[in-house]
C-alpha atoms as a PDB file:
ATOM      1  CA  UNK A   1       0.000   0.000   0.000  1.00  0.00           C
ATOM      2  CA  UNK A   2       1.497   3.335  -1.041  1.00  0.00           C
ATOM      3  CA  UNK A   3       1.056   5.894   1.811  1.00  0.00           C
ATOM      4  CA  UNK A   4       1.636   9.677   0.677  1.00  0.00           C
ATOM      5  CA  UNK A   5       1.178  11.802   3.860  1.00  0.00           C
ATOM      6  CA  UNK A   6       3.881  10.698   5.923  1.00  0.00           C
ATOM      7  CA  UNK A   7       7.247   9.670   5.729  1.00  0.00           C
ATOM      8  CA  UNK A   8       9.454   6.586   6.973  1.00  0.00           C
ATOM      9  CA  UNK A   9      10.550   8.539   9.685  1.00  0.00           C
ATOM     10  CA  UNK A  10       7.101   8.735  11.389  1.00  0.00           C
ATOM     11  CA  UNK A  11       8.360   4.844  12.312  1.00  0.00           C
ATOM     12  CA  UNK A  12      12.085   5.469  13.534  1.00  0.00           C
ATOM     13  CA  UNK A  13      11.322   8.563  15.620  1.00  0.00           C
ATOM     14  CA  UNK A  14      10.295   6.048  18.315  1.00  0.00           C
ATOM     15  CA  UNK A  15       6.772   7.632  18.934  1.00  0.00           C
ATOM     16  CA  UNK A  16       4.710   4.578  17.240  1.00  0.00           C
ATOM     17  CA  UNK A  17       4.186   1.560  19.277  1.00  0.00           C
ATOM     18  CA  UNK A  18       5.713  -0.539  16.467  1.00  0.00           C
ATOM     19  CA  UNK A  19       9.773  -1.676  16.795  1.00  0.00           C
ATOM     20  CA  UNK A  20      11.908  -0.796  13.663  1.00  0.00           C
ATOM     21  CA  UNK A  21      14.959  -2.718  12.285  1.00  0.00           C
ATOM     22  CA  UNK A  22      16.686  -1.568   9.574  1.00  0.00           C
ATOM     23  CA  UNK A  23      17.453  -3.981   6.921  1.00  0.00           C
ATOM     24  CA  UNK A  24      18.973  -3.838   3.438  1.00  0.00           C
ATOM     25  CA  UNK A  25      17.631  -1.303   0.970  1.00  0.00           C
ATOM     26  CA  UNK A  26      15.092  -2.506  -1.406  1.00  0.00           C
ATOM     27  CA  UNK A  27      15.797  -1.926  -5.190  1.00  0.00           C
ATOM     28  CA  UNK A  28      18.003   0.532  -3.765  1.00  0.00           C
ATOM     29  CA  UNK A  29      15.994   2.475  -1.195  1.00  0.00           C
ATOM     30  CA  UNK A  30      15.934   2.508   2.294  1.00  0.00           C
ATOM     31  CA  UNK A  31      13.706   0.381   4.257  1.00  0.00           C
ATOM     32  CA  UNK A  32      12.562  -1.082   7.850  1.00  0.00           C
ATOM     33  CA  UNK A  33      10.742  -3.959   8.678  1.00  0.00           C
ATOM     34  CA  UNK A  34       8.299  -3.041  11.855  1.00  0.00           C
ATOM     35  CA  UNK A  35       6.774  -5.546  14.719  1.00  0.00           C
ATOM     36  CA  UNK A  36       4.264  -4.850  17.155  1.00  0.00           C
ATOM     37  CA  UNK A  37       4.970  -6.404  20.569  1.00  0.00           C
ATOM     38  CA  UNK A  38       3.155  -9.935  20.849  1.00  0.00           C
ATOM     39  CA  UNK A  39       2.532 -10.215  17.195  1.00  0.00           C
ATOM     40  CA  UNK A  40       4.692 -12.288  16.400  1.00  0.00           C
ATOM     41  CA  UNK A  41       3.028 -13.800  13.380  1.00  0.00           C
ATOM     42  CA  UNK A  42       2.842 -10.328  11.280  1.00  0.00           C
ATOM     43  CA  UNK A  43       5.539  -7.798  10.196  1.00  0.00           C
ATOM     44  CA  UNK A  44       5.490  -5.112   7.899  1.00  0.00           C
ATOM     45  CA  UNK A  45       8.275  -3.810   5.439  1.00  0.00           C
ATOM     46  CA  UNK A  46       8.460  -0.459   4.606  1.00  0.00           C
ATOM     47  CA  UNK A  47      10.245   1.538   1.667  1.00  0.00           C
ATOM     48  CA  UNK A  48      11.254   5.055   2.023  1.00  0.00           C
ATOM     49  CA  UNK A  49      10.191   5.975  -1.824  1.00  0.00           C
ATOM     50  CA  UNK A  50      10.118   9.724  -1.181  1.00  0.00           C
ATOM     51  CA  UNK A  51      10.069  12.666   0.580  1.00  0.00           C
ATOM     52  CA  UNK A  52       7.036  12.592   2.611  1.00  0.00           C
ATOM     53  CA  UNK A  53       5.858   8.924   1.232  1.00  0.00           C
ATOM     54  CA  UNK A  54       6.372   5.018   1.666  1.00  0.00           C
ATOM     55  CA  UNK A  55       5.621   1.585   0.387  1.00  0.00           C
ATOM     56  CA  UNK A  56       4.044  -0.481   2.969  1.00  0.00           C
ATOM     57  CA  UNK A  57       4.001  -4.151   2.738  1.00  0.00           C
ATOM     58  CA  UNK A  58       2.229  -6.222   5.503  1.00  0.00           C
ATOM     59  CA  UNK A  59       2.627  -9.940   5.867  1.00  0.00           C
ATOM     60  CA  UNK A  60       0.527 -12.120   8.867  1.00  0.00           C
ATOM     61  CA  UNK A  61       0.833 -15.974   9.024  1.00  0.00           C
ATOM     62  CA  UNK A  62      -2.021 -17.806  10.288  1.00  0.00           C
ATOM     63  CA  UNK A  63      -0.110 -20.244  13.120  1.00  0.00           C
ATOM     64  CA  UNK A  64      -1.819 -23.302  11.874  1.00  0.00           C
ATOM     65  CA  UNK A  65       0.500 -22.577   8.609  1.00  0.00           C
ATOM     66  CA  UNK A  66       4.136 -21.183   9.893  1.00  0.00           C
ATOM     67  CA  UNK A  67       5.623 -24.259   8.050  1.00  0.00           C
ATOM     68  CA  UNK A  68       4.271 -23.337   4.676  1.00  0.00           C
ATOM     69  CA  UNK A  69       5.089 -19.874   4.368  1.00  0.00           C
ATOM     70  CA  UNK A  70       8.451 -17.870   5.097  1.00  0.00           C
ATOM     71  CA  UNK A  71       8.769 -15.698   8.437  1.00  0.00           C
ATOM     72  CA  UNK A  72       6.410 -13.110   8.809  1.00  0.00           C
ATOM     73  CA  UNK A  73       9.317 -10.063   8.240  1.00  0.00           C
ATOM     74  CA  UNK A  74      10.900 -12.818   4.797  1.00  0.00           C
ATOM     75  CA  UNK A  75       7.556 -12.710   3.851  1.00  0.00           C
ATOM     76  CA  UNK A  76       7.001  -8.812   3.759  1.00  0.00           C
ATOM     77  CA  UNK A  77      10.600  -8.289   2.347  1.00  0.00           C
ATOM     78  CA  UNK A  78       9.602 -10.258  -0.519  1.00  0.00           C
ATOM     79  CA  UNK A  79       6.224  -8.902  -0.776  1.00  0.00           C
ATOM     80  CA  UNK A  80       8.020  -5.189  -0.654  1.00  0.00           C
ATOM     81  CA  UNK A  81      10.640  -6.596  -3.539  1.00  0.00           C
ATOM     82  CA  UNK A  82       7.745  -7.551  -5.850  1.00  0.00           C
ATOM     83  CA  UNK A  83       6.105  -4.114  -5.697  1.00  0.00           C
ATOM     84  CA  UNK A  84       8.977  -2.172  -5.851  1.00  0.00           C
ATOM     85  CA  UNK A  85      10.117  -4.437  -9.382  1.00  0.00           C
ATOM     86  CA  UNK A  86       6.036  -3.516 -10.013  1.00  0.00           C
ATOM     87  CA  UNK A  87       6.410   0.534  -9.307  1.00  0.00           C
ATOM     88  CA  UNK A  88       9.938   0.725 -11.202  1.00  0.00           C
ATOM     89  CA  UNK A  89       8.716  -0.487 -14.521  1.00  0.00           C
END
């Protein structure tokens, strides 16, 4: 989901509940996955496109399926990868 009114920064100024990590940039742009605190089954990605907007990329995994899918944060990176490849065409 594209988000245009904010920036990536609204997530690593440590006023959001969620927990950033910073991981390798995606098709060359900076990006974070985020985790809320005992939700351990989602995690979102997010891409610093722009000034003032993001790419956000949410991933949740049922329990009853963790062996069939990648980890929740995997999951979003790759999720993140294919709409970035999508956006930069």
């Amino acid at each position: 989901m594209p988000v245009t009114k904010e920036g990536i920064e609204v997530w690593t100024g440590g006023k959001r509940t969620g927990r950033p990590s910073e991981i390798e940039p995606i098709m060359g742009f900076p990006a974070i996955t985020i985790t809320l605190p005992n939700q351990e089954a989602s995690c979102d990605a997010i891409v610093d496109t722009a000034e003032g907007q993001y790419l956000l990329a949410t991933v949740t995994v049922n329990p009853s399926f963790e062996d069939r899918f990648p980890k929740p944060c995997d999951g979003a990176r790759q999720l993140a990868e294919a709409a970035m490849q999508n956006l930069l065409k």
